[in-house]
C-alpha atoms as a PDB file:
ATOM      1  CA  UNK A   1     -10.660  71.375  30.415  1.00  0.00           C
ATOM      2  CA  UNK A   2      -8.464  72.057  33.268  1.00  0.00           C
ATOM      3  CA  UNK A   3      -4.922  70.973  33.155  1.00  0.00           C
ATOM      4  CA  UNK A   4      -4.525  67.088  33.669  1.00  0.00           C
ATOM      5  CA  UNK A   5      -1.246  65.135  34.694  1.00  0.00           C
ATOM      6  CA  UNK A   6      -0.868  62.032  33.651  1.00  0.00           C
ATOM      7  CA  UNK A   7       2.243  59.836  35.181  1.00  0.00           C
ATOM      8  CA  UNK A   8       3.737  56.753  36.319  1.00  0.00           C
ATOM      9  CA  UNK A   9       1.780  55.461  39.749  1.00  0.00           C
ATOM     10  CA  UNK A  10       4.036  54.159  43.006  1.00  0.00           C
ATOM     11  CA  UNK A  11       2.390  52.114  45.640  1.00  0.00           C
ATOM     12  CA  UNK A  12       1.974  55.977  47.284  1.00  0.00           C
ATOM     13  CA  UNK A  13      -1.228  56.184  44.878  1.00  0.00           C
ATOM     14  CA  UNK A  14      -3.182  53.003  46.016  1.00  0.00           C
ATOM     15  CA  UNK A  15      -4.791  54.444  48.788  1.00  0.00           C
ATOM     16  CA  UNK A  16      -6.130  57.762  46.832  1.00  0.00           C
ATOM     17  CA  UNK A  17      -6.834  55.521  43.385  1.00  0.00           C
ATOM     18  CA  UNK A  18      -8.954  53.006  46.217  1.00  0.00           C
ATOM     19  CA  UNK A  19     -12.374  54.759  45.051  1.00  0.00           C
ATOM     20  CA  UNK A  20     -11.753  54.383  41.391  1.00  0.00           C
ATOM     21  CA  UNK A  21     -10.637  50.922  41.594  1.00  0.00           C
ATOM     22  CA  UNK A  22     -13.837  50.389  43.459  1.00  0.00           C
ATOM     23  CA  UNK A  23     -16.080  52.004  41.083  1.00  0.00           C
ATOM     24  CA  UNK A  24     -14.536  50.280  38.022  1.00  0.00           C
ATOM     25  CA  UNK A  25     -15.085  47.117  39.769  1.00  0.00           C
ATOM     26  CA  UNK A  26     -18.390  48.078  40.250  1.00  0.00           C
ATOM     27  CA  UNK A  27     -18.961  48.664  36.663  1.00  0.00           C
ATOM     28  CA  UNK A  28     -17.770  45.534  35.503  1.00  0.00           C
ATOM     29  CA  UNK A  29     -19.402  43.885  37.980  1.00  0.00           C
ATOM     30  CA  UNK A  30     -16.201  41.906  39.785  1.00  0.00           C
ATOM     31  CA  UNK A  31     -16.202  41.573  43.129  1.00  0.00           C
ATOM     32  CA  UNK A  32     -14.408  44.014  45.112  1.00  0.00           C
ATOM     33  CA  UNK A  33     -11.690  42.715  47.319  1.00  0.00           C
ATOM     34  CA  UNK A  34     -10.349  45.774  48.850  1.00  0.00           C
ATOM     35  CA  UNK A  35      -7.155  44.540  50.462  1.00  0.00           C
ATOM     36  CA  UNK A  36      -6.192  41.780  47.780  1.00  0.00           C
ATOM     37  CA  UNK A  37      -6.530  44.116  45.186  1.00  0.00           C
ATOM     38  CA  UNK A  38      -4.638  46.957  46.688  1.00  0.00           C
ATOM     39  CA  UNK A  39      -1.676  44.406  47.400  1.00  0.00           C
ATOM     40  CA  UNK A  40      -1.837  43.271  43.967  1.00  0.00           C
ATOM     41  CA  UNK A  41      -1.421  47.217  42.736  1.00  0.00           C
ATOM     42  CA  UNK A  42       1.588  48.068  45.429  1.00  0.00           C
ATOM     43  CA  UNK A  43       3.284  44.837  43.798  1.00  0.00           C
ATOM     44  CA  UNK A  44       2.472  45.724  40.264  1.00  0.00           C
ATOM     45  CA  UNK A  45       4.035  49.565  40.871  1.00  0.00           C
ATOM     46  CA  UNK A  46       6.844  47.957  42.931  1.00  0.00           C
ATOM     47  CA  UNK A  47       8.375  45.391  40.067  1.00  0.00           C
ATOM     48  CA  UNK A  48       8.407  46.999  36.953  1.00  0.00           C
ATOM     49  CA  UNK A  49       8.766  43.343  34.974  1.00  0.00           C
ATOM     50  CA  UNK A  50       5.034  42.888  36.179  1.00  0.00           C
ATOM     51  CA  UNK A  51       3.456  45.584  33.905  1.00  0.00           C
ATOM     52  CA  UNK A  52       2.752  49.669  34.910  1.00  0.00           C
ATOM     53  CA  UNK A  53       0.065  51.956  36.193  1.00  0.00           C
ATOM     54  CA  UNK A  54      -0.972  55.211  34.973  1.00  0.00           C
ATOM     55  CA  UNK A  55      -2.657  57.924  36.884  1.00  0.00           C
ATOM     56  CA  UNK A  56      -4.900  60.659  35.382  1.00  0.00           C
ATOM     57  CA  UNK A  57      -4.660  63.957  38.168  1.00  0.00           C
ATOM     58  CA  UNK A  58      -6.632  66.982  38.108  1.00  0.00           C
ATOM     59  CA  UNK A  59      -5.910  69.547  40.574  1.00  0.00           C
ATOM     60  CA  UNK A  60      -3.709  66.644  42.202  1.00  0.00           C
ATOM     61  CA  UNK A  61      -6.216  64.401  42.846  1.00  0.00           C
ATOM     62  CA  UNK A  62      -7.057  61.234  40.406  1.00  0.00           C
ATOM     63  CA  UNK A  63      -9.309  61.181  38.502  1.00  0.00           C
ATOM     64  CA  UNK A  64      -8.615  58.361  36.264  1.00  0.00           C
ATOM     65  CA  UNK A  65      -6.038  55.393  35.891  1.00  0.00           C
ATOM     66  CA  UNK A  66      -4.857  52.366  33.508  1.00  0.00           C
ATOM     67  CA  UNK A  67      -3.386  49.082  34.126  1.00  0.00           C
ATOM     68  CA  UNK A  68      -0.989  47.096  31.533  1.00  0.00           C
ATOM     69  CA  UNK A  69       0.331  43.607  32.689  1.00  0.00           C
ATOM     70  CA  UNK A  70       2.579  42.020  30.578  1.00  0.00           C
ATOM     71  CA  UNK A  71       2.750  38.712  29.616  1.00  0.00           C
ATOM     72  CA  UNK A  72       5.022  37.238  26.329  1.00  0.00           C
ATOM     73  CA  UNK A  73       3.830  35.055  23.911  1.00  0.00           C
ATOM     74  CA  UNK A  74       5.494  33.369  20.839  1.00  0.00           C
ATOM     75  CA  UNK A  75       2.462  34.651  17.933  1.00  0.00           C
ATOM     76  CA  UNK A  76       3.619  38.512  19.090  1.00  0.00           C
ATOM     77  CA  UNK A  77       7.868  37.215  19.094  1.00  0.00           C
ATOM     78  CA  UNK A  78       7.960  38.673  22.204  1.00  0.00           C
ATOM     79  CA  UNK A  79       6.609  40.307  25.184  1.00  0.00           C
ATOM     80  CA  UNK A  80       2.657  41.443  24.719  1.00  0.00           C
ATOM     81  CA  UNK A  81       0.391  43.299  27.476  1.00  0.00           C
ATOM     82  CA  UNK A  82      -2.794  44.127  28.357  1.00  0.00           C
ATOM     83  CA  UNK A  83      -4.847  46.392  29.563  1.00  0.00           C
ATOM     84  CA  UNK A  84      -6.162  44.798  32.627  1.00  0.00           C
ATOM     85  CA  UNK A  85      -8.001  47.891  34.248  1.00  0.00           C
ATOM     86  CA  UNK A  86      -8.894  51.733  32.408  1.00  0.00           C
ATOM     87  CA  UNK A  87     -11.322  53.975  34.135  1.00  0.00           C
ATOM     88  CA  UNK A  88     -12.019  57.736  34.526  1.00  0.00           C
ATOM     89  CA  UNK A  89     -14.493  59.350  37.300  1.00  0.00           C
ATOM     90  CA  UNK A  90     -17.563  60.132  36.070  1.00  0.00           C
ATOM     91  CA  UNK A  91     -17.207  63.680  36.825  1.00  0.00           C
ATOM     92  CA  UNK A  92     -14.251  63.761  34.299  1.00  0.00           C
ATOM     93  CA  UNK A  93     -15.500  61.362  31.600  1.00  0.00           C
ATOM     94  CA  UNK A  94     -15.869  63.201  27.652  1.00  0.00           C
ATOM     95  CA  UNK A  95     -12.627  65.277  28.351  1.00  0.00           C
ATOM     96  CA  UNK A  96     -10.266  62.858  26.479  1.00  0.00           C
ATOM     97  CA  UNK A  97      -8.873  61.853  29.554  1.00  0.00           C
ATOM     98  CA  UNK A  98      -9.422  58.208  28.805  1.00  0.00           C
ATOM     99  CA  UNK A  99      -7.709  58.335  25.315  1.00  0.00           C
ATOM    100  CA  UNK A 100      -4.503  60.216  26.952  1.00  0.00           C
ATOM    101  CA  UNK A 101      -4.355  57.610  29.350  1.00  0.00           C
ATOM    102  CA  UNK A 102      -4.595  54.702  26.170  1.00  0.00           C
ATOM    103  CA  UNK A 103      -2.063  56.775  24.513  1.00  0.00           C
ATOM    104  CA  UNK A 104       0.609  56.783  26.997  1.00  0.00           C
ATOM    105  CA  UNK A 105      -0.059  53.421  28.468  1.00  0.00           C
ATOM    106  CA  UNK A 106       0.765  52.673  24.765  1.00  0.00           C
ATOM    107  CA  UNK A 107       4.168  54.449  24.254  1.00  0.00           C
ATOM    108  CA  UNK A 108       4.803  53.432  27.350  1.00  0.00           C
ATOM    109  CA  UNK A 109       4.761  50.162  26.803  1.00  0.00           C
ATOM    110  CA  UNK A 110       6.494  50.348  23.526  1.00  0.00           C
ATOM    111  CA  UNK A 111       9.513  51.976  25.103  1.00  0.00           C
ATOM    112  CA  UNK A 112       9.651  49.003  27.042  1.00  0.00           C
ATOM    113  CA  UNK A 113       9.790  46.638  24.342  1.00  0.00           C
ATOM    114  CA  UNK A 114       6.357  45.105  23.906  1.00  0.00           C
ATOM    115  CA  UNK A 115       4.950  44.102  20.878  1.00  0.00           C
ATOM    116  CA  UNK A 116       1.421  43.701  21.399  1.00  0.00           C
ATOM    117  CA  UNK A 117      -1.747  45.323  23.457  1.00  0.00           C
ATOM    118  CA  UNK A 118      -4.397  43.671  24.145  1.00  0.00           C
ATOM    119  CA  UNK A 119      -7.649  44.612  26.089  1.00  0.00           C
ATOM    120  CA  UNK A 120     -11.218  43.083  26.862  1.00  0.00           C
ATOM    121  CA  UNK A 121     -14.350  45.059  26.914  1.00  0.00           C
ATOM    122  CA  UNK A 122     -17.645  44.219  26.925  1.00  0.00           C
ATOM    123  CA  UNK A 123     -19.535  43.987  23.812  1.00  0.00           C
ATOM    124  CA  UNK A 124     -22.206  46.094  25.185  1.00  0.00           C
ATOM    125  CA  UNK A 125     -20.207  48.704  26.261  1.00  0.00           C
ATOM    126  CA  UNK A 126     -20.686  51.240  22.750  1.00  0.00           C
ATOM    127  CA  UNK A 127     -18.205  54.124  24.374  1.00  0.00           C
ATOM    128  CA  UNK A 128     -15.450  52.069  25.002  1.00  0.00           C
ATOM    129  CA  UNK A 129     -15.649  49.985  21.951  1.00  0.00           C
ATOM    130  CA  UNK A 130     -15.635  53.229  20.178  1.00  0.00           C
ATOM    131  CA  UNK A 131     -12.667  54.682  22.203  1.00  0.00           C
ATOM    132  CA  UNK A 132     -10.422  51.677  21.675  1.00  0.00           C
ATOM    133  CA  UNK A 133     -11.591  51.807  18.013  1.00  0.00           C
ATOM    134  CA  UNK A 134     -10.267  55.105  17.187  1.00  0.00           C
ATOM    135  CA  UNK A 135      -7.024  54.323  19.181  1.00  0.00           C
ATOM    136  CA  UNK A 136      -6.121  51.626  16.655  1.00  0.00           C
ATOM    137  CA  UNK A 137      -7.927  48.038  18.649  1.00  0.00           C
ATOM    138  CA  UNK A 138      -9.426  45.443  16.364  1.00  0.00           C
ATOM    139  CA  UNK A 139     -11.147  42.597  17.159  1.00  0.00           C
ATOM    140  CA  UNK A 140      -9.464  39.794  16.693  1.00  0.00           C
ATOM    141  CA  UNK A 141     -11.082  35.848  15.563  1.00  0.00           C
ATOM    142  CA  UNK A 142     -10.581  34.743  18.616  1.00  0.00           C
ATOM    143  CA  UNK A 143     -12.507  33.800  22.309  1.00  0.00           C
ATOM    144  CA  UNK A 144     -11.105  34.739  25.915  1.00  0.00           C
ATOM    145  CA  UNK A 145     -11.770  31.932  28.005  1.00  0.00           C
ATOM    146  CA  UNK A 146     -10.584  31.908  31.630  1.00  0.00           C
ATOM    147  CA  UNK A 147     -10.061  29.479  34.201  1.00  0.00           C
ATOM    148  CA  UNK A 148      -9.701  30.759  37.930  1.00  0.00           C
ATOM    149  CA  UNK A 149      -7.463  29.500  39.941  1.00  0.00           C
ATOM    150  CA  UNK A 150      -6.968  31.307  43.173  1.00  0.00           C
ATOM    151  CA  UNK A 151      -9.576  33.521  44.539  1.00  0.00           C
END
């Protein structure tokens, strides 16, 4: 595998992670909303209380990225986060790449304090139910239920 960076993203990489956004979107079939979603990433990277992105970059492009939001909550004592968005290109998918990024969004996220990571997948999605398996995810007895309020 050729050598892969993996570091903090600035608003700088919204415009070159644009395509992978998209195509996660895609995948999870949310509807794409190009310039709400790429102010929502500037303002993420911008205010570090909000949460972090990760980008994956091969030969200094990206090729993969994660999103962790935080939130705090009183069952965790403490701040909790999740990971709101995790996708690598197809063209670099089975070279680890995707754990890396789990594994630093993690110690990232513990060095600032948080006590808990969550993450929602999709029950029919075997590779990354097996992915956040091995890097230590259970399911817990519980339901996400969401109610939109601003589109």
């Amino acid at each position: 595998m050729e050598d892969v960076e993996i570091r903090l993203a600035g608003a700088a990489d919204a415009d070159p992670l644009m395509p992978l956004m998209q195509a996660f979107n895609a995948d999870e079939a949310i509807p794409w909303r190009p310039d709400a979603m790429r102010a929502a990433f500037v303002e993420l990277t911008g205010d570090p209380r909000l949460g972090f992105a990760l980008v994956a970059l091969a030969a200094g492009a990206p090729v993969g990225y994660v999103v962790v939001t935080y939130g705090y909550d009183l069952e965790w004592a403490g701040r909790d986060a999740f990971v709101t968005e995790l996708f690598v290109a197809a063209s670099a998918r089975r070279r680890g790449i995707a754990h890396r990024l789990l594994r630093d969004a993690e110690a990232n996220a513990r060095r600032h304090d948080t006590h808990a990571l969550h993450l929602v997948v999709r029950p029919a999605n075997e590779a990354a139910l097996a992915l956040y398996r091995h890097a230590g995810f259970d399911v817990i007895p519980r339901v996400l239920m969401t109610k939109v309020l601003v589109r």
